[in-house]
C-alpha atoms as a PDB file:
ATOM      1  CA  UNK A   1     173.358  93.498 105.133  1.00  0.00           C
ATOM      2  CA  UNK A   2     170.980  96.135 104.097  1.00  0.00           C
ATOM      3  CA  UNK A   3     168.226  97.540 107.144  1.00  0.00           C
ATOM      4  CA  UNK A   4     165.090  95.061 105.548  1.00  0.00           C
ATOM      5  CA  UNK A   5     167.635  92.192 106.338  1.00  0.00           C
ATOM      6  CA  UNK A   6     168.759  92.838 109.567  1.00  0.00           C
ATOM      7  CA  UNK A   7     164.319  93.724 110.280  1.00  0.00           C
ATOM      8  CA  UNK A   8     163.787  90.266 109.264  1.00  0.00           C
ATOM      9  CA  UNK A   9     166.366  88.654 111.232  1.00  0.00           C
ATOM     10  CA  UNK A  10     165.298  90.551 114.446  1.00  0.00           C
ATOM     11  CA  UNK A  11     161.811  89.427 113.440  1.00  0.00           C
ATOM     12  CA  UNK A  12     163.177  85.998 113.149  1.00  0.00           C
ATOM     13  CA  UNK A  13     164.671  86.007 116.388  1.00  0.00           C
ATOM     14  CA  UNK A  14     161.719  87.133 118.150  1.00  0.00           C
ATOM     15  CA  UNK A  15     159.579  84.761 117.372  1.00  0.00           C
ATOM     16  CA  UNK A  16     162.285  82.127 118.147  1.00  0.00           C
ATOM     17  CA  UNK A  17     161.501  83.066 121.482  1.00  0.00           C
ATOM     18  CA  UNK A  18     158.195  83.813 121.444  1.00  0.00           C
ATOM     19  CA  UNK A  19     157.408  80.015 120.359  1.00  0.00           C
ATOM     20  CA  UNK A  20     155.642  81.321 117.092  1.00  0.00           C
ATOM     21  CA  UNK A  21     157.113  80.625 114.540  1.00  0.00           C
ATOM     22  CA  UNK A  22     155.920  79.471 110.924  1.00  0.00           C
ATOM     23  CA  UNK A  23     156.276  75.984 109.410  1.00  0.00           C
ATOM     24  CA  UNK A  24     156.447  75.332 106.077  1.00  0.00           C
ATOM     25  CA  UNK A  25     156.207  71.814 106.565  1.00  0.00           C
ATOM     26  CA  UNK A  26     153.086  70.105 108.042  1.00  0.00           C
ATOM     27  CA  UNK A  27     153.709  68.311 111.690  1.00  0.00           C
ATOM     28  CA  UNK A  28     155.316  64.696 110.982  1.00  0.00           C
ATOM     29  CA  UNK A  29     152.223  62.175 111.231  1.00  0.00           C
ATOM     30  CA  UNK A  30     152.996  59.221 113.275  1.00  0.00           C
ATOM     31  CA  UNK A  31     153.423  55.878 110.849  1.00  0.00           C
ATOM     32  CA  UNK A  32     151.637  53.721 113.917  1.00  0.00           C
ATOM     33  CA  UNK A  33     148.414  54.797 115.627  1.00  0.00           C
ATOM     34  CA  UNK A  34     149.204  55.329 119.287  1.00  0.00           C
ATOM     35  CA  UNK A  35     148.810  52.447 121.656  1.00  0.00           C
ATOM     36  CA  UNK A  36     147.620  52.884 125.116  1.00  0.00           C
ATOM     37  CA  UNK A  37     147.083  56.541 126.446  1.00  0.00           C
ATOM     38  CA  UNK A  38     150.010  58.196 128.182  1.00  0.00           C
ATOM     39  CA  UNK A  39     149.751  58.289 132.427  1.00  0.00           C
ATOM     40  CA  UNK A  40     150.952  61.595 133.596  1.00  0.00           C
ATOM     41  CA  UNK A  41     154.745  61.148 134.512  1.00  0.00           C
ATOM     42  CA  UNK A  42     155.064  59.248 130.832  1.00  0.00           C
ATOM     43  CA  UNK A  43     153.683  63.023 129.268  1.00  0.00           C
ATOM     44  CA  UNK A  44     155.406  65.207 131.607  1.00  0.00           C
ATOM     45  CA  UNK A  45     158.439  63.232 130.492  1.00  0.00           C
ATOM     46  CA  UNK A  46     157.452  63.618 127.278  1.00  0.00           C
ATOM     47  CA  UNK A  47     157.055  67.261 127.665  1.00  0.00           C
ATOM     48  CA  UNK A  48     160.703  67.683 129.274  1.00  0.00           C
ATOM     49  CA  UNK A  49     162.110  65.692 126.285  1.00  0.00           C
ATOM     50  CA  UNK A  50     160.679  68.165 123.611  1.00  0.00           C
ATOM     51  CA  UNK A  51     161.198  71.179 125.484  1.00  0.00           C
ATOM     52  CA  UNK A  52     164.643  69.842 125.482  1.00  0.00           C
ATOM     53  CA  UNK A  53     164.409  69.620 121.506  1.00  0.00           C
ATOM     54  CA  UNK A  54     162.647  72.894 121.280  1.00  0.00           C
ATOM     55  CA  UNK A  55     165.227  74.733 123.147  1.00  0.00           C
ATOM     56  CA  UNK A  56     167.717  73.102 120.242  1.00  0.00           C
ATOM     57  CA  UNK A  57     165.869  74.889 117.896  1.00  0.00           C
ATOM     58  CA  UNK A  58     165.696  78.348 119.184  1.00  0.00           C
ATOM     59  CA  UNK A  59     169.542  77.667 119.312  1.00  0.00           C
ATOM     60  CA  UNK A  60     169.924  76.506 115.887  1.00  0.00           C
ATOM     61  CA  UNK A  61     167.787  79.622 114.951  1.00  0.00           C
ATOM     62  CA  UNK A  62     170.375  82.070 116.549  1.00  0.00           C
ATOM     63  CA  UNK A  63     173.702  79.838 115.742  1.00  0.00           C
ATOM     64  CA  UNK A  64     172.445  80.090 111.780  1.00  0.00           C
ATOM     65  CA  UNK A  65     171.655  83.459 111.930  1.00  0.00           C
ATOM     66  CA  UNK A  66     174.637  84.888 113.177  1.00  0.00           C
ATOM     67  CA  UNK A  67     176.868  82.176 111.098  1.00  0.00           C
ATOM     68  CA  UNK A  68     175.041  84.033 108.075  1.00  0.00           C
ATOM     69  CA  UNK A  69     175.424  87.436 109.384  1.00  0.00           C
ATOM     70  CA  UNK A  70     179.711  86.702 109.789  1.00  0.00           C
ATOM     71  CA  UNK A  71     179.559  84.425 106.118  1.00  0.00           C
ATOM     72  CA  UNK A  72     181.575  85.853 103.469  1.00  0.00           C
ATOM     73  CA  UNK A  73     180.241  83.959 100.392  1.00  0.00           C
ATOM     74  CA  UNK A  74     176.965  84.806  98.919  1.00  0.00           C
ATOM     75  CA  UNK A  75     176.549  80.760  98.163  1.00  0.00           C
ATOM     76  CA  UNK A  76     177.164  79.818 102.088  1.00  0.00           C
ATOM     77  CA  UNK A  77     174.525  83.560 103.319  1.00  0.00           C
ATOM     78  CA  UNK A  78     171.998  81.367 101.291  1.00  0.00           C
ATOM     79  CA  UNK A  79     173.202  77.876 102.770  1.00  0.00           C
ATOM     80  CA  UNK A  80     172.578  78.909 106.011  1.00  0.00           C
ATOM     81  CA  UNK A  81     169.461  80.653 105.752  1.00  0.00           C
ATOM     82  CA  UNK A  82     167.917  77.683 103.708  1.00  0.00           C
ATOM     83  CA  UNK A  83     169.194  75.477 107.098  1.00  0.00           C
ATOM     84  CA  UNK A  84     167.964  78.006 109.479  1.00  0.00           C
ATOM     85  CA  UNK A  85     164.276  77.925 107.199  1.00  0.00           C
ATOM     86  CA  UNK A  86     164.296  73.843 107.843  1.00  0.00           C
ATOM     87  CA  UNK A  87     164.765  74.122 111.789  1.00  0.00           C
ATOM     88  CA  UNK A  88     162.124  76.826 111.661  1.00  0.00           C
ATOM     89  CA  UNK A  89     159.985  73.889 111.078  1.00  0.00           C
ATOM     90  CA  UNK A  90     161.122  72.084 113.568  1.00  0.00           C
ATOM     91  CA  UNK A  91     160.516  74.812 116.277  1.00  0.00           C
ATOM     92  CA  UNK A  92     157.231  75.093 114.815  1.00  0.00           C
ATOM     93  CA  UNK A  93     156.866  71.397 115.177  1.00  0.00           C
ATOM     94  CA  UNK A  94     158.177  71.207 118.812  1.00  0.00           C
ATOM     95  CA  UNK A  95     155.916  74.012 120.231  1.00  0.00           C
ATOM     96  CA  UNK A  96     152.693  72.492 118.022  1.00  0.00           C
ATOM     97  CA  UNK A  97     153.665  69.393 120.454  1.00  0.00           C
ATOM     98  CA  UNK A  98     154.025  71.173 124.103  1.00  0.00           C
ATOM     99  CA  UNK A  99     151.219  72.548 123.598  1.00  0.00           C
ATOM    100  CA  UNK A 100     149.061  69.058 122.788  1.00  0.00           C
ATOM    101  CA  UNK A 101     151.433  67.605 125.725  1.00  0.00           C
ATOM    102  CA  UNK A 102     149.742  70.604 128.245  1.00  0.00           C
ATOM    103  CA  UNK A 103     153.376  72.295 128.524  1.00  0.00           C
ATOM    104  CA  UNK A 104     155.598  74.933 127.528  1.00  0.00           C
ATOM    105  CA  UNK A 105     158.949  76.214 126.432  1.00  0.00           C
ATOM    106  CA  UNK A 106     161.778  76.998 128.200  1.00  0.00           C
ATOM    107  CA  UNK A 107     161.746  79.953 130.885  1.00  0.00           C
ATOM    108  CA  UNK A 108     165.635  80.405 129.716  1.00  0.00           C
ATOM    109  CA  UNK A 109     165.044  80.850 125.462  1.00  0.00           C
ATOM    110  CA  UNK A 110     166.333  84.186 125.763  1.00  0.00           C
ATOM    111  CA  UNK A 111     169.542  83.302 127.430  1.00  0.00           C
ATOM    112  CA  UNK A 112     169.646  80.397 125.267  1.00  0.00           C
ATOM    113  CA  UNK A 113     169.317  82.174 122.209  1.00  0.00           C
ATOM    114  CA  UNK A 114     171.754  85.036 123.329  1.00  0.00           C
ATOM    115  CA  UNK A 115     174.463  82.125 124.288  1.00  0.00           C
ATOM    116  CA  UNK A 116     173.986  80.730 120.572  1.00  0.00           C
ATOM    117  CA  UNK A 117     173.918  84.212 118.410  1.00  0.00           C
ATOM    118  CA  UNK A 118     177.364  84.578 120.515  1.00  0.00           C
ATOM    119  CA  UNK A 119     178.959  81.687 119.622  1.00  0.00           C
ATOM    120  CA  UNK A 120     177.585  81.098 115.605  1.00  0.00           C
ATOM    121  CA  UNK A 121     179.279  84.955 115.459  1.00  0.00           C
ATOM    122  CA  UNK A 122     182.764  83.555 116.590  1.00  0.00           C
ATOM    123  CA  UNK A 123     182.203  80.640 114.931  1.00  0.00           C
ATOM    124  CA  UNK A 124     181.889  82.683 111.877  1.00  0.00           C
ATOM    125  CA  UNK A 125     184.542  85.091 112.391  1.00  0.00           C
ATOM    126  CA  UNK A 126     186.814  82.413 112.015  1.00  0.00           C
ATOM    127  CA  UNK A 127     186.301  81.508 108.492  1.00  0.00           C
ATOM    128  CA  UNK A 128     183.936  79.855 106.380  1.00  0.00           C
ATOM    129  CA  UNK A 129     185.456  76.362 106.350  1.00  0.00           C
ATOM    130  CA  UNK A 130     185.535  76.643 110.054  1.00  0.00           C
ATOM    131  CA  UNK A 131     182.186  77.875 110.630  1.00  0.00           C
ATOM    132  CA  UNK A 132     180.696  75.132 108.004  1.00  0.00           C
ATOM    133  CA  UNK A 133     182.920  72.394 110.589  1.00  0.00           C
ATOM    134  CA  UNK A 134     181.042  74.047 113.614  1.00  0.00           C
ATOM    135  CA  UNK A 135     177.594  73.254 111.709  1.00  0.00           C
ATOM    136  CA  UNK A 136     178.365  69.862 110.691  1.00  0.00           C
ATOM    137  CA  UNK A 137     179.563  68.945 114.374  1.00  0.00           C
ATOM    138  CA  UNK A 138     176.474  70.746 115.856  1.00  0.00           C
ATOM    139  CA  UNK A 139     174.133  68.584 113.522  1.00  0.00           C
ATOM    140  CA  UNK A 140     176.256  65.365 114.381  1.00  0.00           C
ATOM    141  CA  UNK A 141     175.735  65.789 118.158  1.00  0.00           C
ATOM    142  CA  UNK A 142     171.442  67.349 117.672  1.00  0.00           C
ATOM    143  CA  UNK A 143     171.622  63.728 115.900  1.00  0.00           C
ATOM    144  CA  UNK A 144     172.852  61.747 118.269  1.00  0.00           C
ATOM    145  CA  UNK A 145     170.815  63.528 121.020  1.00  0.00           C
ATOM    146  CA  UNK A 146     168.066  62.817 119.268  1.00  0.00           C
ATOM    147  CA  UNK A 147     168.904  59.296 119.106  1.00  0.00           C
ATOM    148  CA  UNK A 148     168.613  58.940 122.642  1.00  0.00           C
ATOM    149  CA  UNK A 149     165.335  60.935 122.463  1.00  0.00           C
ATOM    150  CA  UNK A 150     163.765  58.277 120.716  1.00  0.00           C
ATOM    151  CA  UNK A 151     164.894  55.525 122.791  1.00  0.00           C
ATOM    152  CA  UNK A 152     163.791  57.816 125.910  1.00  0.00           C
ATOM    153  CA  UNK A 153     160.148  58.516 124.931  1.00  0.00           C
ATOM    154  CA  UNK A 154     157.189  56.422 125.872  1.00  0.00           C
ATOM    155  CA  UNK A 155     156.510  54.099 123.929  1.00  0.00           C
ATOM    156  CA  UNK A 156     152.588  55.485 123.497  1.00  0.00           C
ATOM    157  CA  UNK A 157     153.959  58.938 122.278  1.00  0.00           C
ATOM    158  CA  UNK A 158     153.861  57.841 118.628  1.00  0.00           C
ATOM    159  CA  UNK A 159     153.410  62.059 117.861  1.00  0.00           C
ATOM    160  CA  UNK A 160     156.451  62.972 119.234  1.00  0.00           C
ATOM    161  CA  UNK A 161     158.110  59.866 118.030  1.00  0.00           C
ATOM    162  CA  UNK A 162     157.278  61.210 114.451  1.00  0.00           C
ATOM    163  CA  UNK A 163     158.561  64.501 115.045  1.00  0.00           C
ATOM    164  CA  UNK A 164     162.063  63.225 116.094  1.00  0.00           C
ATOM    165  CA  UNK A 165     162.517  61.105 113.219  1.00  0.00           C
ATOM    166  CA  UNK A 166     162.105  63.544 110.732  1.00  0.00           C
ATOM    167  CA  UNK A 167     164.064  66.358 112.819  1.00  0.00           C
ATOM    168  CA  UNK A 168     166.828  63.328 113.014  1.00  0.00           C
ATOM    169  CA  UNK A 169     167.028  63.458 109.194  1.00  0.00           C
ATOM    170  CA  UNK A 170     166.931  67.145 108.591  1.00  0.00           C
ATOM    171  CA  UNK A 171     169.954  67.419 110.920  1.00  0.00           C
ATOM    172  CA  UNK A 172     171.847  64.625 109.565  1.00  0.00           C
ATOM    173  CA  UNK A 173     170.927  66.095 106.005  1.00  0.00           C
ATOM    174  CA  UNK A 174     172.537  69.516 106.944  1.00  0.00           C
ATOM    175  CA  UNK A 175     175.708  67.745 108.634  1.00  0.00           C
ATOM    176  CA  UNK A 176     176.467  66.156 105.404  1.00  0.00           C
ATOM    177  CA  UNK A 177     175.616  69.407 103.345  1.00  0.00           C
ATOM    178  CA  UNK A 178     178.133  71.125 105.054  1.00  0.00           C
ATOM    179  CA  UNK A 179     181.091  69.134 104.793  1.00  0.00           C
ATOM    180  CA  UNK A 180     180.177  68.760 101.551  1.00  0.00           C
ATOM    181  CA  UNK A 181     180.315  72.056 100.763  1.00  0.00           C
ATOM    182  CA  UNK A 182     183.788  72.589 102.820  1.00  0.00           C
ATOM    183  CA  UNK A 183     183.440  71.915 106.081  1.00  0.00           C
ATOM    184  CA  UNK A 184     186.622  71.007 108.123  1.00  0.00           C
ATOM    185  CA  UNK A 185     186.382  68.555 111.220  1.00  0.00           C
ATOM    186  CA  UNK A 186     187.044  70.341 114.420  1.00  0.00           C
ATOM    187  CA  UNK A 187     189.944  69.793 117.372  1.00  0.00           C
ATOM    188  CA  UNK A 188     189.086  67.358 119.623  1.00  0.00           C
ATOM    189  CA  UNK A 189     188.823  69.173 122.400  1.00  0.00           C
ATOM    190  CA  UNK A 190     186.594  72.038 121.180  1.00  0.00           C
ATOM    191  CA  UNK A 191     184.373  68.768 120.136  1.00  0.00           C
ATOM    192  CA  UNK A 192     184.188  68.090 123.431  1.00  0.00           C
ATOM    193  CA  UNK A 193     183.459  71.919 125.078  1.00  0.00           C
ATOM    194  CA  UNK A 194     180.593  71.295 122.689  1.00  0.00           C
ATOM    195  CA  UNK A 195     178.904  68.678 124.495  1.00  0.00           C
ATOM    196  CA  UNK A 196     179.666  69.772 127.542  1.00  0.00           C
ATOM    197  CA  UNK A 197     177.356  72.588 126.819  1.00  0.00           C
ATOM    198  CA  UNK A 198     175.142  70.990 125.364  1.00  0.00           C
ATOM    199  CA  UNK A 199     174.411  68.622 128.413  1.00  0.00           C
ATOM    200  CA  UNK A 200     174.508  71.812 130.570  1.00  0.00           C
ATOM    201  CA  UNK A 201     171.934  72.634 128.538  1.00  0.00           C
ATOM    202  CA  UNK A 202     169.782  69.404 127.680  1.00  0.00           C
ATOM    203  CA  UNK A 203     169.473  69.267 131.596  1.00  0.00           C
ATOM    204  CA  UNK A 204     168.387  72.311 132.322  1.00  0.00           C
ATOM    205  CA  UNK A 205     166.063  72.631 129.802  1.00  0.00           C
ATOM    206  CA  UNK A 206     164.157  69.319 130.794  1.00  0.00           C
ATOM    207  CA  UNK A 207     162.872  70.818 133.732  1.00  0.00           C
ATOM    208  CA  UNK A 208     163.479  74.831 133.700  1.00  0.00           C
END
């Protein structure tokens, strides 16, 4: 990776973090106009929820960047970097909506982030069919979290509704992309360390 790469990726990172990253999507417009307006614990829950999901994407961000970084095929670098370009969006997406819902990210995005670039490095280090299983089993569980997202948010919160959806359909998009390209279905029980930690860190990021 030459030094203009690795500038980019660090720049990448940062604004990960920093909640400022670009879209190059427009925010998901709701398909219903919103019914009646929120009452204050239906937005703060409605904050929690897409810190929650924000907090997935600075994750994704650092899990696709170091699964690039440790990639030995040209083909797979550019895989990655077109999935870590689509979750951009969604980050971008997820702060635009904190900030309409009065809120914020989470306090812990740098550990977060670290936790991730940690694990998408061993992830890659073990191969690419192995690192393209890890992505498709990440996606799979984002899209079943985000599943219960939708059946979680108010009912009035037709924005963030919209948002979900289409997040829901990137991810699923990318889990199929990957086995498709390779991918091979991990043991059960590393499935399972996987949501473990990603409860761990659904929970935490709701509030903190």
């Amino acid at each position: 990776m030459t030094l203009d790469e690795l500038i980019t990726e660090f720049d990448r990172g940062l604004r990960s973090m920093a909640g400022v990253s670009r879209m190059s999507r427009p925010v998901p417009s709701p398909s219903a106009e919103a019914g009646t307006e929120m009452t204050l614990a239906e937005q703060n829950h409605a904050a929690g929820l897409m810190r929650v999901n924000h907090v997935g994407e600075v994750c994704a961000q650092a899990l696709y960047q170091a699964q690039k970084l440790a990639a030995r095929s040209p083909a797979l670098k550019a895989a990655f970097d077109r999935a870590a370009r689509e979750e951009e969006d969604h980050l971008a997406w997820t702060t635009h909506r904190l900030k309409q819902l009065d809120s914020r990210p989470s306090l812990l995005n740098p550990f977060w982030y670290a936790g991730s670039l940690a694990i998408g490095l061993a992830a890659g280090c073990l191969g690419d069919k192995v690192s393209l299983g890890f992505m498709a089993e990440t996606e799979r569980q984002v899209e079943h979290h985000l599943d219960g997202h939708l059946s979680a948010l108010p009912e009035a919160d037709v924005e963030s509704r919209a948002i979900v959806e289409q997040m829901r359909a990137d991810e699923t998009a990318h889990a199929k992309a990957a086995m498709d390209a390779g991918g091979v279905d991990l043991p059960r029980p590393v499935r399972a360390l996987m949501r473990v930690a990603s409860k761990v860190m659904t929970r935490t990021a709701y509030y903190v």
